[in-house]
C-alpha atoms as a PDB file:
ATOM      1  CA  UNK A   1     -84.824 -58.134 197.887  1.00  0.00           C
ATOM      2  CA  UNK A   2     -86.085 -56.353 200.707  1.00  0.00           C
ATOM      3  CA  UNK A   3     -87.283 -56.789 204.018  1.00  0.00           C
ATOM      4  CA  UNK A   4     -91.330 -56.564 202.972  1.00  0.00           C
ATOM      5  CA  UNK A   5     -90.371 -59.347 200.218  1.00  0.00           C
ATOM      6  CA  UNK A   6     -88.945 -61.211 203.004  1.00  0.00           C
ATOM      7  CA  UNK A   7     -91.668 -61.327 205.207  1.00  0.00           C
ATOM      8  CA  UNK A   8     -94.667 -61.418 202.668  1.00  0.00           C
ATOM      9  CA  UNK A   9     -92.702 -64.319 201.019  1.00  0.00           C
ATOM     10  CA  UNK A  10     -95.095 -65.541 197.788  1.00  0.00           C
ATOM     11  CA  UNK A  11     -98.524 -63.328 199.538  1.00  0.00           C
ATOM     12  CA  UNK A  12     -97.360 -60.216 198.012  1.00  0.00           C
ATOM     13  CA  UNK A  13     -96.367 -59.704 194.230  1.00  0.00           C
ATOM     14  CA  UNK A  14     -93.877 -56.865 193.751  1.00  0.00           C
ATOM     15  CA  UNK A  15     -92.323 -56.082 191.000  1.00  0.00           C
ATOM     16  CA  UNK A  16     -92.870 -55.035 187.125  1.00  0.00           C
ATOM     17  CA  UNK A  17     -93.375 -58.667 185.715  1.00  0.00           C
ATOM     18  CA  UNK A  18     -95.932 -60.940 186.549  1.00  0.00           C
ATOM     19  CA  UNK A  19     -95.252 -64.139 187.055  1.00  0.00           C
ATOM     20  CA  UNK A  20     -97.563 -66.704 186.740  1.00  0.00           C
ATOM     21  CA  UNK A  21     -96.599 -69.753 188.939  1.00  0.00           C
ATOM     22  CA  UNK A  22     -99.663 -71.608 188.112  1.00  0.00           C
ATOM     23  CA  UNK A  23     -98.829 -71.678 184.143  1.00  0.00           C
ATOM     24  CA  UNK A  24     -95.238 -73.000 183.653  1.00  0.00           C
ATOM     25  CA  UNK A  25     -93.707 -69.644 185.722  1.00  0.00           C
ATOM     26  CA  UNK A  26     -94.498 -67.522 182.786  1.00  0.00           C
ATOM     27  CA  UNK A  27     -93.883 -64.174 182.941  1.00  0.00           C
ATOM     28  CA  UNK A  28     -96.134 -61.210 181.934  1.00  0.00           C
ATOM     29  CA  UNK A  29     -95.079 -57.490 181.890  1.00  0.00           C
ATOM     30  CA  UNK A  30     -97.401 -55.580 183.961  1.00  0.00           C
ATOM     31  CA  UNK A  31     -98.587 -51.685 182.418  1.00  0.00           C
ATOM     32  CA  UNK A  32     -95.875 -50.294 184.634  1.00  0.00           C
ATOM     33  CA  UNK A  33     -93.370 -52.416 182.840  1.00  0.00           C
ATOM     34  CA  UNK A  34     -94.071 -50.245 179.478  1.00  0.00           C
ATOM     35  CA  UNK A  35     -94.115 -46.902 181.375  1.00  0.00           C
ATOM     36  CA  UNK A  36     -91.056 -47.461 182.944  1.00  0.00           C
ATOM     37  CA  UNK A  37     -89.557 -48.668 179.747  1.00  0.00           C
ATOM     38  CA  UNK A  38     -90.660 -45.859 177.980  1.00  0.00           C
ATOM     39  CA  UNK A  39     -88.582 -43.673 180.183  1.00  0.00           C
ATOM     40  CA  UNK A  40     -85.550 -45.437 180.301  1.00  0.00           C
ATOM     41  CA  UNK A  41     -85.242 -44.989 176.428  1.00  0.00           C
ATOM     42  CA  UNK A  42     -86.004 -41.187 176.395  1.00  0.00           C
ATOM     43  CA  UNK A  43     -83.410 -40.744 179.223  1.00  0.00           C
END
């Protein structure tokens, strides 16, 4: 965690996964999430 995570506390979402706190904390990948994935396995 950072200092911006911090201060925005639950405000702000950072982050590659969504989670939704409103539907049993489930957790969504974002479109990010699959680019950055996508690298990591060609690297």
């Amino acid at each position: 965690m950072d200092n911006f995570e911090w201060a925005l506390g639950y405000s702000k979402r950072f982050g590659l996964v969504f989670v939704d706190y409103n539907n049993d904390v489930k957790r969504i990948p974002k479109t990010s999430f699959e680019y950055y994935w996508d690298l990591i396995k060609t690297r």
